[in-house]
Protein backbone atom coordinates (compact mmCIF):
# COMPACT_ATOMS: atom_id res chain seq x y z
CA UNK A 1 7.01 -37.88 16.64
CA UNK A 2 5.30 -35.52 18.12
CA UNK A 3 7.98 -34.26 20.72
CA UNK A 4 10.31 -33.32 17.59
CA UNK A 5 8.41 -30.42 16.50
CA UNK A 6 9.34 -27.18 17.94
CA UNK A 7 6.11 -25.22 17.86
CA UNK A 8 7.44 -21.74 17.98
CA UNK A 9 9.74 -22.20 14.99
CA UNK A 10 6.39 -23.98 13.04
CA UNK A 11 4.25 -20.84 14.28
CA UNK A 12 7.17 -18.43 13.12
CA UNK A 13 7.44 -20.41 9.62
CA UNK A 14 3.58 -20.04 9.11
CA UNK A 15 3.52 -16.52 9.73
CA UNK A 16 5.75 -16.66 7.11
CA UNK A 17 3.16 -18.29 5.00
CA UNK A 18 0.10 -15.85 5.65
CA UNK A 19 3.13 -12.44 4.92
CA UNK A 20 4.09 -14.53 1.53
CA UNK A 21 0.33 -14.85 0.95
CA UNK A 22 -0.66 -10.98 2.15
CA UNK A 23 2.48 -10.01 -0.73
CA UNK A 24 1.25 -11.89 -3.43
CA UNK A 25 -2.52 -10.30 -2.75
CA UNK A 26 -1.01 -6.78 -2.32
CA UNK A 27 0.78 -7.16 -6.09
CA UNK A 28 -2.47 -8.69 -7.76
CA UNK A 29 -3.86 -5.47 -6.15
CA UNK A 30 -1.43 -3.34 -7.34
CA UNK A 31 -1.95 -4.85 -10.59
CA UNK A 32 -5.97 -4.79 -11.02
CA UNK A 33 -5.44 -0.74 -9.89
CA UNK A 34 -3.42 0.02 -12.66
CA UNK A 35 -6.41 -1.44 -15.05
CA UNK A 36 -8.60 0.67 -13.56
CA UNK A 37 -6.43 4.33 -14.39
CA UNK A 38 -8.32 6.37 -16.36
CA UNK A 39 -6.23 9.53 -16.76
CA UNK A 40 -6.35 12.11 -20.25
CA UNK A 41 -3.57 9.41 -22.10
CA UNK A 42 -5.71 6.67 -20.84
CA UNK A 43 -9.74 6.64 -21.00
CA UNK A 44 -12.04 3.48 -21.92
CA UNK A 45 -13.73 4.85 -25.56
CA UNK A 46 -16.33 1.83 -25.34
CA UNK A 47 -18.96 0.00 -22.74
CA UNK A 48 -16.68 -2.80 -23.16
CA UNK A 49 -13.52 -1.05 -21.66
CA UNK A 50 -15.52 0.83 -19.51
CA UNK A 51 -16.73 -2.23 -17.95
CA UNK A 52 -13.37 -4.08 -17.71
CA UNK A 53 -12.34 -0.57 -15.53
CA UNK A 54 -14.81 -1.14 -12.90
CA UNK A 55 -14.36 -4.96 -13.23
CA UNK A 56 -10.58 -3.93 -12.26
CA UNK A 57 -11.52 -2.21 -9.70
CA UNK A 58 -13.83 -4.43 -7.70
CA UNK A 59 -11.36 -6.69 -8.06
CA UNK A 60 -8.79 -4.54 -6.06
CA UNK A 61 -11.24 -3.78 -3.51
CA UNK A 62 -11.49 -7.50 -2.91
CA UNK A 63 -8.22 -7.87 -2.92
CA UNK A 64 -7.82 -4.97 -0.30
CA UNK A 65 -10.36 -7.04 1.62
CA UNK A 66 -8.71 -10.13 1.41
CA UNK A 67 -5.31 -8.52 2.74
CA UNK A 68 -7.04 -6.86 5.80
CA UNK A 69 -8.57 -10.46 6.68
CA UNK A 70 -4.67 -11.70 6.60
CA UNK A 71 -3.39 -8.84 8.99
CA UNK A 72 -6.17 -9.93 11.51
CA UNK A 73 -4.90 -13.71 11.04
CA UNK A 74 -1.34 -12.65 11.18
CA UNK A 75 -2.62 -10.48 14.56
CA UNK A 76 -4.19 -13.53 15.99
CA UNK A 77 -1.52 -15.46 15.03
CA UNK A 78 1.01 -13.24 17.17
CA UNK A 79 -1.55 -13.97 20.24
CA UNK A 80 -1.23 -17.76 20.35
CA UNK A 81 1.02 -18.98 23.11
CA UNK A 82 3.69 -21.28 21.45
CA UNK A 83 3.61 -23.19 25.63
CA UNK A 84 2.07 -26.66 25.76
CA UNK A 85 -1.61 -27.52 25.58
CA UNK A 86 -3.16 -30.36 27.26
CA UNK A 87 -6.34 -29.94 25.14
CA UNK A 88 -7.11 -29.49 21.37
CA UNK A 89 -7.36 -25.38 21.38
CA UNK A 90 -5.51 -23.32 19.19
CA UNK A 91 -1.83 -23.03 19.59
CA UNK A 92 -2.27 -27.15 20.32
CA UNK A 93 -0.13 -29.85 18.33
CA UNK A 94 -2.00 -33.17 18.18
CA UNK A 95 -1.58 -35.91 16.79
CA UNK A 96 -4.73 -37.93 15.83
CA UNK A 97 -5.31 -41.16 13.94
CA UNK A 98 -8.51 -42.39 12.09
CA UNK A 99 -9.98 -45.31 10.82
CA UNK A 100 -7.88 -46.27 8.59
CA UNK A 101 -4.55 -45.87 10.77
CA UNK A 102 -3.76 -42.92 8.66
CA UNK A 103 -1.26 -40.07 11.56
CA UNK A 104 -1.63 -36.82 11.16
CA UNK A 105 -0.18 -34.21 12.81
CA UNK A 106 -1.98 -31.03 13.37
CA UNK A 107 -1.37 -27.47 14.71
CA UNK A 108 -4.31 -25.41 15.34
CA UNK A 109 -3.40 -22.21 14.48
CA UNK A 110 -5.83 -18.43 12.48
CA UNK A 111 -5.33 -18.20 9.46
CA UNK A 112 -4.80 -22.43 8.72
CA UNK A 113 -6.18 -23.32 5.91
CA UNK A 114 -4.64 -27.25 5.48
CA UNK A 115 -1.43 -25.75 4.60
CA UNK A 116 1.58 -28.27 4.81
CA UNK A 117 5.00 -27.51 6.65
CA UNK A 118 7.22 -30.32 6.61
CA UNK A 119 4.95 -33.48 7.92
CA UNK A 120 2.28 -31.05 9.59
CA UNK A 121 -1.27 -29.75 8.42
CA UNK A 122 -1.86 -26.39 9.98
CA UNK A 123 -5.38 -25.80 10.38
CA UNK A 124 -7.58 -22.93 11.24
CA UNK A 125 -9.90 -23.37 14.90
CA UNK A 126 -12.56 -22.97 12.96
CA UNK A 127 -12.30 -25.86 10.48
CA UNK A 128 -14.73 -28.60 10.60
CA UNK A 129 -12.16 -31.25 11.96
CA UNK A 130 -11.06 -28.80 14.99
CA UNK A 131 -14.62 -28.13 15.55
CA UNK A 132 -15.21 -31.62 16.07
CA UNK A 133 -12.17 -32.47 18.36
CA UNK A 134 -12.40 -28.85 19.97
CA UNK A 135 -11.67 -29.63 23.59
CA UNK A 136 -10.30 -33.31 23.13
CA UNK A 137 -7.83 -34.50 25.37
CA UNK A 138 -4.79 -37.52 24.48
CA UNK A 139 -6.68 -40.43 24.40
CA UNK A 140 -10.65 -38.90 23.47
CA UNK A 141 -12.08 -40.75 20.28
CA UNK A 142 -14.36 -37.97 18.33
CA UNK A 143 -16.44 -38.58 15.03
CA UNK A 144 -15.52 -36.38 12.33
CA UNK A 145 -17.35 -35.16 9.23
CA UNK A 146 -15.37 -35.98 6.54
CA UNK A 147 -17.02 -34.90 3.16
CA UNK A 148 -20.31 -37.28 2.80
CA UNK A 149 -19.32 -39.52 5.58
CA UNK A 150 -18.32 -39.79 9.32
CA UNK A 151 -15.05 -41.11 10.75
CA UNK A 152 -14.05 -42.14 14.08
CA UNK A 153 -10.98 -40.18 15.10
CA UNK A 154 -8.72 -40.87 18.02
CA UNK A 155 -6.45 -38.06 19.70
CA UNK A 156 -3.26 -39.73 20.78
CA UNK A 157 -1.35 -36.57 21.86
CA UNK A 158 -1.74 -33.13 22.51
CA UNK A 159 1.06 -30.39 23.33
């Protein structure tokens, strides 16, 4: 299963992701800017419209924010080595099973936020489930936090 997934295509088609994600951000900001011209055709004659201005525009500058956390995802994503892992680190492919027999396969990669391409669940190194198998090897049996309750989690492969 695992030895089917070429990870340099999967890394290339995520980066695709986080660009798709940065575009739609950069038009919402594009969007809460123009509510927030104020020009001699245009000027807010009430609190009201005054308020929905500034509104406008802290919602751009969060946008703004937003986009420049994406670049440094989209930075770090560039760094990751697409070359085999023998270890759960980011840039690895495992594939773990829990409890309940459920597979998944994961790819450790910035910027992962559960997103799903084709039958694998990119996930960021810093999410709860990577923290918990950070370092795990095929064959290492970690418990993970999963909402109110723990669950025993086996790595059976790593690349």
């Amino acid at each position: 299963m695992i030895d089917s997934v070429h990870k340099a295509a999967l890394r290339a088609r995520f980066a695709d992701v986080l660009c798709a994600r940065r575009d739609t951000l950069l038009a919402a900001r594009d969007d809460a800017r123009a509510g927030t011209r104020v020009d001699g055709t245009h000027r807010p004659e009430n609190r009201g419209e005054r308020g929905a201005v500034s509104a406008q525009g802290y919602l751009a500058h969060g946008l703004t924010a937003r986009m420049a956390e994406l670049d440094v995802m989209l930075e770090a994503l560039e760094q990751v080595a697409a070359g085999p892992c023998d270890r759960l680190v980011s840039g690895a492919l495992a594939l773990v099973c829990d409890e309940s027999e459920v597979l998944q396969l994961l790819y450790v990669l910035p910027g992962g936020q559960g997103d799903r391409i084709d039958d694998v669940i990119v996930v960021s190194p810093r999410a709860p489930v990577v923290q918990a198998l950070a370092g795990a090897q095929a064959g290492d049996v970690r418990q993970v936090r999963r909402g109110d309750r723990l669950e025993w989690v086996e790595v059976l492969e790593v690349r």
